[in-house]
C-alpha atoms as a PDB file:
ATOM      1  CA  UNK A   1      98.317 113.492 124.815  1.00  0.00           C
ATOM      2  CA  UNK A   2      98.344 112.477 121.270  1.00  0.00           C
ATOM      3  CA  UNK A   3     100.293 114.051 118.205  1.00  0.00           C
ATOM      4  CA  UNK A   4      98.753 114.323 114.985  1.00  0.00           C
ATOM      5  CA  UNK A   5     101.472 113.338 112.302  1.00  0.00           C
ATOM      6  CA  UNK A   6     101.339 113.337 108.452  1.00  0.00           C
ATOM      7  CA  UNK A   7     103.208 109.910 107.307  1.00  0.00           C
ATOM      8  CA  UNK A   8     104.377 109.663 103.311  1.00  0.00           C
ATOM      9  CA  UNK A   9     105.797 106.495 102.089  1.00  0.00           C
ATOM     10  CA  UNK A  10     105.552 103.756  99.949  1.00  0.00           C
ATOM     11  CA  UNK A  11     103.539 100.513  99.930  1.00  0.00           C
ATOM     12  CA  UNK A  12     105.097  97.102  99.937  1.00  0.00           C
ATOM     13  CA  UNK A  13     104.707  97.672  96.071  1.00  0.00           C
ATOM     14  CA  UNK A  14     106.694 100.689  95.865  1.00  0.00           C
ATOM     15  CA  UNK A  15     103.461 103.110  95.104  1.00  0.00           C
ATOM     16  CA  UNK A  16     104.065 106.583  97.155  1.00  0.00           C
ATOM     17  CA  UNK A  17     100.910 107.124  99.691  1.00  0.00           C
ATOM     18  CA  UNK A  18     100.435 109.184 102.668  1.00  0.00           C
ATOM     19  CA  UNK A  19      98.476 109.120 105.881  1.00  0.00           C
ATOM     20  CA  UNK A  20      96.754 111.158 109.029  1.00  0.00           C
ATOM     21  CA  UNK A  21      97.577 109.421 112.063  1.00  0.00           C
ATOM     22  CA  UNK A  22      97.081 110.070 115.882  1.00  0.00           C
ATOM     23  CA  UNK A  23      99.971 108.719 117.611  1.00  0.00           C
ATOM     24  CA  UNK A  24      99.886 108.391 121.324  1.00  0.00           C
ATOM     25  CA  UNK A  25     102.422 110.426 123.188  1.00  0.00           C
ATOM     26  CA  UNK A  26     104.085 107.058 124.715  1.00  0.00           C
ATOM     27  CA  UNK A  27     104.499 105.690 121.281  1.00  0.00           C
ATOM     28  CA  UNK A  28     106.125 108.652 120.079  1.00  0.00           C
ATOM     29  CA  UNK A  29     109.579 107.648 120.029  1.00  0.00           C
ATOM     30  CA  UNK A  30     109.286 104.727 119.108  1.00  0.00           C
ATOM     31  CA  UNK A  31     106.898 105.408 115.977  1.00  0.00           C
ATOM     32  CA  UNK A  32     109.692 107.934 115.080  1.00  0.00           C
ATOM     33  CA  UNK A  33     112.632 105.017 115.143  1.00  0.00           C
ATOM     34  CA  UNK A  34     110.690 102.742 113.647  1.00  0.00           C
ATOM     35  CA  UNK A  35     109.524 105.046 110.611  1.00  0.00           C
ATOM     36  CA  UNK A  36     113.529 105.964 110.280  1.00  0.00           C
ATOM     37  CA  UNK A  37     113.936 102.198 109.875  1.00  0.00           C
ATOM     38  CA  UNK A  38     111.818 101.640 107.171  1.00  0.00           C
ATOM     39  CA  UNK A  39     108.962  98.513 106.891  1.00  0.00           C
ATOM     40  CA  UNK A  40     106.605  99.634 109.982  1.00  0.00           C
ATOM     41  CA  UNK A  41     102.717  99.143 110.282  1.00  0.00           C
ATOM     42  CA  UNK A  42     101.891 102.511 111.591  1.00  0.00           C
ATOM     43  CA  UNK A  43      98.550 101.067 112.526  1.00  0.00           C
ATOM     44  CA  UNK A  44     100.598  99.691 115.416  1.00  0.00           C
ATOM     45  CA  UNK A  45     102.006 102.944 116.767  1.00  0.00           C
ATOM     46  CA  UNK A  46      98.388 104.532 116.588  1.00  0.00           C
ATOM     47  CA  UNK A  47      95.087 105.058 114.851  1.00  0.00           C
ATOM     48  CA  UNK A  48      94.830 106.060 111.045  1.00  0.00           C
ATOM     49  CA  UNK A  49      92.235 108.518 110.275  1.00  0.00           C
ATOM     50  CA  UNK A  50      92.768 109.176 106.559  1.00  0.00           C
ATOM     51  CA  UNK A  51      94.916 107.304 104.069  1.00  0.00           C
ATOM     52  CA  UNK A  52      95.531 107.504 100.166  1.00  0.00           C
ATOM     53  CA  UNK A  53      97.546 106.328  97.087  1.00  0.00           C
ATOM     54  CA  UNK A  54      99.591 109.426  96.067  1.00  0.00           C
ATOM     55  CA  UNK A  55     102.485 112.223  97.343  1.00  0.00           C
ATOM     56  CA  UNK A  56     100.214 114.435  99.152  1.00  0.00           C
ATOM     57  CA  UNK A  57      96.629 114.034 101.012  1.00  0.00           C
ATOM     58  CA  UNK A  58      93.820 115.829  99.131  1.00  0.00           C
ATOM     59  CA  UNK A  59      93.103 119.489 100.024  1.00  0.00           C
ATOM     60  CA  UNK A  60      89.813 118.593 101.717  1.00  0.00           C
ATOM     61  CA  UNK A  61      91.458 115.716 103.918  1.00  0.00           C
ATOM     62  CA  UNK A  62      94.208 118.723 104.793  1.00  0.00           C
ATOM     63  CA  UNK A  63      91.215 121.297 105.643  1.00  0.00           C
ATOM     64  CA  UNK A  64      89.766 118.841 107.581  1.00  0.00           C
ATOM     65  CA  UNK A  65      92.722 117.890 109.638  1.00  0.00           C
ATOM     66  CA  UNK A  66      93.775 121.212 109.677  1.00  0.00           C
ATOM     67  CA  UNK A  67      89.626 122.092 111.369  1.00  0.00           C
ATOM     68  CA  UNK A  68      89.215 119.101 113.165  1.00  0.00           C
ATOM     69  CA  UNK A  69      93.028 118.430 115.013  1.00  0.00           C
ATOM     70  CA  UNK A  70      95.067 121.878 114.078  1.00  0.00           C
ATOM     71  CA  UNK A  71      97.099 119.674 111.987  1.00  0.00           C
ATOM     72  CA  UNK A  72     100.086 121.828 110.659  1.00  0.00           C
ATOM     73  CA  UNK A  73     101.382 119.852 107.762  1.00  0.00           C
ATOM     74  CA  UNK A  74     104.930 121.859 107.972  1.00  0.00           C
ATOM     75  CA  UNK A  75     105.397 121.039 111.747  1.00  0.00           C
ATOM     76  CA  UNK A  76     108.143 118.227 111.723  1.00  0.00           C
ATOM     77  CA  UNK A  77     110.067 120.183 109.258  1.00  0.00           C
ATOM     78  CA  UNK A  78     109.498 123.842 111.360  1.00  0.00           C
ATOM     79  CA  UNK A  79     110.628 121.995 114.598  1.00  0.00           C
ATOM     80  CA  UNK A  80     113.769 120.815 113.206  1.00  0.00           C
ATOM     81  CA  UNK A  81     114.516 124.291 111.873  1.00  0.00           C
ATOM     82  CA  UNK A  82     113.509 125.387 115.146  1.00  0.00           C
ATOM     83  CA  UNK A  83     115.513 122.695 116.885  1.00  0.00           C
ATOM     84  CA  UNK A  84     118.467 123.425 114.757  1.00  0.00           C
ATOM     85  CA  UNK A  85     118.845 126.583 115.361  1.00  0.00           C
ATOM     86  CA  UNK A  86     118.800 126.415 118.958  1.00  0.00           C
ATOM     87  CA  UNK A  87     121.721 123.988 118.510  1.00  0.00           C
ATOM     88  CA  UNK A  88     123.745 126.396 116.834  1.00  0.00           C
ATOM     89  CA  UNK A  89     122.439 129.332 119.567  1.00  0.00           C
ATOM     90  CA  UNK A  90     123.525 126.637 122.000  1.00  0.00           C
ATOM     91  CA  UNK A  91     126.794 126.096 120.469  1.00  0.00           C
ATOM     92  CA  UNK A  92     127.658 129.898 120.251  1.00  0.00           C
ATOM     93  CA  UNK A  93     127.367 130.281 123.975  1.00  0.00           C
END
């Protein structure tokens, strides 16, 4: 099982970019610390399909991903939404 992710950063010259990835299910984790850390190849956590210069991917590299994979740009931030508010359901109990 893979996950599709949607990476934005900088490059080692401070210019924002983004990037489709598929990261293996194993590598997860640790793709996740090491992106929370900072300087990380993500080639090393999986494979890069698409990559630009730029905030956001182009609308036909979204459509594409979106076709192609499902890709739901909005996932990481709807799961920790979802995430948080089972916490707080959790919490109440």
């Amino acid at each position: 099982m893979q996950s599709l992710v949607l990476v934005r950063g900088k490059d080692m010259h401070g210019a924002p970019q983004w990037a489709y990835a598929l990261i293996p299910a194993d590598n997860y984790l640790p793709f996740k610390l090491a992106e929370s850390e900072g300087a990380y190849r993500l080639a090393d956590f999986g494979q890069v399909l698409h990559y630009g210069q730029g905030e956001t991917p182009p609308q036909d590299i979204t459509r594409q991903m979106a076709e192609e994979y499902g890709a739901n740009a909005n996932f990481e931030e709807e799961l920790r939404v979802m995430l948080e508010a089972a916490i707080e359901e959790i919490s109440r109990q």
